[in-house]
N, C-alpha and C. Protein backbone atom coordinates (compact mmCIF):
# COMPACT_ATOMS: atom_id res chain seq x y z
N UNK A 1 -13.95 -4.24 9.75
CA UNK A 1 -12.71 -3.56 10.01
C UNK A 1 -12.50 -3.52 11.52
N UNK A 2 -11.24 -3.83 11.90
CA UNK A 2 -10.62 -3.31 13.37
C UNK A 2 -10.77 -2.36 13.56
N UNK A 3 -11.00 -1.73 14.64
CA UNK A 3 -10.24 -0.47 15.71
C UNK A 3 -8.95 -0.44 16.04
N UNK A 4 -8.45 0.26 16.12
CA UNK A 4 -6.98 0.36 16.81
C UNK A 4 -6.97 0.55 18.03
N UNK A 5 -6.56 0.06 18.41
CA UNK A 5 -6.15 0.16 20.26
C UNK A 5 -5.42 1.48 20.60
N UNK A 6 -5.82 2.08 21.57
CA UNK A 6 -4.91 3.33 22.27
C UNK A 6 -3.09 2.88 21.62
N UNK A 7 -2.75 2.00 22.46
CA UNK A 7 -1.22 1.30 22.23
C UNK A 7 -0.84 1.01 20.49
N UNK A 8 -1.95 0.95 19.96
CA UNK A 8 -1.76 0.48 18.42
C UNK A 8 -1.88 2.02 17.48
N UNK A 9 -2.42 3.15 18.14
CA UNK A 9 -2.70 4.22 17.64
C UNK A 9 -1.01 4.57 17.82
N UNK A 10 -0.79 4.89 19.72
CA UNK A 10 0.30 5.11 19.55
C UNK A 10 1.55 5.15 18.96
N UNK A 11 1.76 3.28 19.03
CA UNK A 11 2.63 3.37 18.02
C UNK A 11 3.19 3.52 16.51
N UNK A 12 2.19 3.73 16.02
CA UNK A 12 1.84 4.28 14.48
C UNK A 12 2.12 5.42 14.66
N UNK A 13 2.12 6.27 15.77
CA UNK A 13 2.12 7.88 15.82
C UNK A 13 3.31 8.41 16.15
N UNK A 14 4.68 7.53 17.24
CA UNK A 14 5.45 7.33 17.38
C UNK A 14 6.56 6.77 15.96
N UNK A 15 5.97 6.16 15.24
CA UNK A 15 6.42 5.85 14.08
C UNK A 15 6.57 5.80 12.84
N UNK A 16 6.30 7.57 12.93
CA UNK A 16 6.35 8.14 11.69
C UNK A 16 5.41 7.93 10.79
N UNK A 17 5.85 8.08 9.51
CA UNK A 17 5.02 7.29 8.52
C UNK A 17 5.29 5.41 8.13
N UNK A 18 6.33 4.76 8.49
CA UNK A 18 6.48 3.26 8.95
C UNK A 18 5.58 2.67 9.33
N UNK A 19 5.92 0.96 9.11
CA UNK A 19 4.97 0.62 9.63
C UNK A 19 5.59 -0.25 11.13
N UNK A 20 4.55 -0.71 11.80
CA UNK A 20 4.62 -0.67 13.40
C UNK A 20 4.55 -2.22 13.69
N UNK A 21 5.30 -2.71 14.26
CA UNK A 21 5.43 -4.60 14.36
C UNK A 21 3.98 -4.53 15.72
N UNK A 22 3.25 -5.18 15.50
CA UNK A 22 2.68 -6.03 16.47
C UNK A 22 2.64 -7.24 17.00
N UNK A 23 2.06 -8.10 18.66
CA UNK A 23 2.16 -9.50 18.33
C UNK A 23 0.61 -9.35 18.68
N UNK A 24 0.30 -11.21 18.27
CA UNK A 24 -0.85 -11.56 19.21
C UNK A 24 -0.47 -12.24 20.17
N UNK A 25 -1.39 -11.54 21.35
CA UNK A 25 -0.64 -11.85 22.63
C UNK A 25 -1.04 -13.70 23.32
N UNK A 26 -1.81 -14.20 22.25
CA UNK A 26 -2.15 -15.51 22.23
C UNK A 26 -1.68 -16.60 21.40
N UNK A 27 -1.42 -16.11 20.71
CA UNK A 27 -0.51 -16.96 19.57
C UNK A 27 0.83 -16.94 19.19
N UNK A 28 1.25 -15.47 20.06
CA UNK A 28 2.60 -14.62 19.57
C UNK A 28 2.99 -14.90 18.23
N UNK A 29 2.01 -14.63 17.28
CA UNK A 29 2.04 -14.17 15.83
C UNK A 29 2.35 -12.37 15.88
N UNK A 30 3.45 -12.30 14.44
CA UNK A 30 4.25 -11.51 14.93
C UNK A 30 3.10 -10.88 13.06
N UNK A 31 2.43 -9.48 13.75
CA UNK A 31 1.96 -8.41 12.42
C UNK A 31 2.72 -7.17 12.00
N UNK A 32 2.25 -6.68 10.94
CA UNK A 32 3.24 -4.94 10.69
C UNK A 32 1.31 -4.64 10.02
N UNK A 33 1.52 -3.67 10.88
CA UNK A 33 0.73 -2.45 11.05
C UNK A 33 1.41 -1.54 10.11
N UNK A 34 0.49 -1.10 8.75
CA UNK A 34 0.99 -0.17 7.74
C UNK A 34 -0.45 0.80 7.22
N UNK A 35 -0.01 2.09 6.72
CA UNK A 35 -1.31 2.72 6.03
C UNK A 35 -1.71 2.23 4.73
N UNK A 36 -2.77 2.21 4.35
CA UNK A 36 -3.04 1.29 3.04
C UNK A 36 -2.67 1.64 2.49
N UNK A 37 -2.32 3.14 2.29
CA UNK A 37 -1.37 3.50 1.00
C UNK A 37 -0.41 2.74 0.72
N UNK A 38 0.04 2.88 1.77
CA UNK A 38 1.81 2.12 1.95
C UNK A 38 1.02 0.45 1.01
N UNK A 39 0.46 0.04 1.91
CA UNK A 39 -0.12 -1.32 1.73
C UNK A 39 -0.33 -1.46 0.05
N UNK A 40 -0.99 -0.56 -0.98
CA UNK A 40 -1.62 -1.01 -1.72
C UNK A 40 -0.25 -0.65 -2.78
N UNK A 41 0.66 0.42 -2.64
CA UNK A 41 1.87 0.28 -3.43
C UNK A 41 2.55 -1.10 -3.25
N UNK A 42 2.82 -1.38 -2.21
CA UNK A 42 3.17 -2.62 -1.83
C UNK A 42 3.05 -3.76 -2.83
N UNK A 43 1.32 -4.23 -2.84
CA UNK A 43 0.47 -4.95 -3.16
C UNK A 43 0.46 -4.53 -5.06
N UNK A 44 1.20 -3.32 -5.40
CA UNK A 44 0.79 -3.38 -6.70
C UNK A 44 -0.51 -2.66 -7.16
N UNK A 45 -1.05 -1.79 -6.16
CA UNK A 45 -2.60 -1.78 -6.70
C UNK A 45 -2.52 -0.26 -6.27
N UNK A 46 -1.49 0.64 -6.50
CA UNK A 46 -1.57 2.10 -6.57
C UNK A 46 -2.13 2.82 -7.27
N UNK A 47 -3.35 3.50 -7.29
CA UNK A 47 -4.78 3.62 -7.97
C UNK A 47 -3.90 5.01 -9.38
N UNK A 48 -2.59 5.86 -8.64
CA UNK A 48 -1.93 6.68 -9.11
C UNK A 48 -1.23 5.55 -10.38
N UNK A 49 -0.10 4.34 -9.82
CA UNK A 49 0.44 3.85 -10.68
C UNK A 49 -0.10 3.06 -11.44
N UNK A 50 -1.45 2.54 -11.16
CA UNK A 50 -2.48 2.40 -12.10
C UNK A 50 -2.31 2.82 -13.71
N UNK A 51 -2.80 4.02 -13.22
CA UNK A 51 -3.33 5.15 -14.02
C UNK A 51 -2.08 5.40 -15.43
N UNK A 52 -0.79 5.95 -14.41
CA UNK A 52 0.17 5.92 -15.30
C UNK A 52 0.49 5.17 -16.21
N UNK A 53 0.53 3.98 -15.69
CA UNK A 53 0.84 2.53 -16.40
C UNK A 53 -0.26 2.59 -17.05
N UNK A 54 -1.44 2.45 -17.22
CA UNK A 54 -2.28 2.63 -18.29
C UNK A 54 -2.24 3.77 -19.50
N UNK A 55 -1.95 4.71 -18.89
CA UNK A 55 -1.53 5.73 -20.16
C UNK A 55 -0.23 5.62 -20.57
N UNK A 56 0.70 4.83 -20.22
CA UNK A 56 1.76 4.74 -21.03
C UNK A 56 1.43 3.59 -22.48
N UNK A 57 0.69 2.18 -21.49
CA UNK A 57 -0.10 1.51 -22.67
C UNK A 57 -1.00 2.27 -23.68
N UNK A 58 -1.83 2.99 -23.20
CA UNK A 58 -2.57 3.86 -24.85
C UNK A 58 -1.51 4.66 -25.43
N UNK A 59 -0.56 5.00 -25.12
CA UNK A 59 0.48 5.91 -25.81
C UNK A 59 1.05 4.89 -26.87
N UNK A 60 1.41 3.77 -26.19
CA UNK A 60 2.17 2.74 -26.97
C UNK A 60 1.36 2.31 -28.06
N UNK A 61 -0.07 2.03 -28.02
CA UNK A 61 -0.71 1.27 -28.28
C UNK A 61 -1.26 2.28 -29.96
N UNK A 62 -1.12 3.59 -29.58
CA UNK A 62 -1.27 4.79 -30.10
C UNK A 62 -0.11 4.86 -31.86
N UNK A 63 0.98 4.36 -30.99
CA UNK A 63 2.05 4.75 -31.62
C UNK A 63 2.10 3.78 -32.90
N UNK A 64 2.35 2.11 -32.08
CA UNK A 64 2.03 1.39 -33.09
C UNK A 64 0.90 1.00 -34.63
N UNK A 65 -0.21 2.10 -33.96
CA UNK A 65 -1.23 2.26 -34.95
C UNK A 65 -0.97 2.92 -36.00
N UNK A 66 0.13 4.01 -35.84
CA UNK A 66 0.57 5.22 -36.71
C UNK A 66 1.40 4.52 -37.66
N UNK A 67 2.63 3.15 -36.72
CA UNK A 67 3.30 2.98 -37.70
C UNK A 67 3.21 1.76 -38.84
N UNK A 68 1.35 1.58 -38.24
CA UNK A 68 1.07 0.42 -39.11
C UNK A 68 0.82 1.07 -40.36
């Protein structure tokens, strides 16, 4: 894992809960700096919407058993 730089802390701190554009100052590749939360809703992998979405499947899965 990285460290964040003073300047990379900052602007995350300056920027709310958002996420924060960076470059590399060698490649001028252009990044967004986000909290993994943010990141893993993003990505689909919200450990919360997980969960939900799985108990809506046993509910379903529940139901159809009854009306077999």
């Amino acid at each position: 894992m990285i460290q964040l730089t003073k300047d990379q802390h900052d602007a995350l701190a300056n920027n709310g809960q958002g996420p924060a554009k960076v470059v590399d100052p060698i490649t001028n590749t252009e990044y967004v700096l986000l909290r993994a939360e943010e990141f893993a809703r993003l990505k689909g992998t919200d450990p919360a919407f997980e969960k939900a979405t799985e108990d809506v499947f046993q509910r379903h899965e529940e139901v159809l058993r009854r009306l077999a």
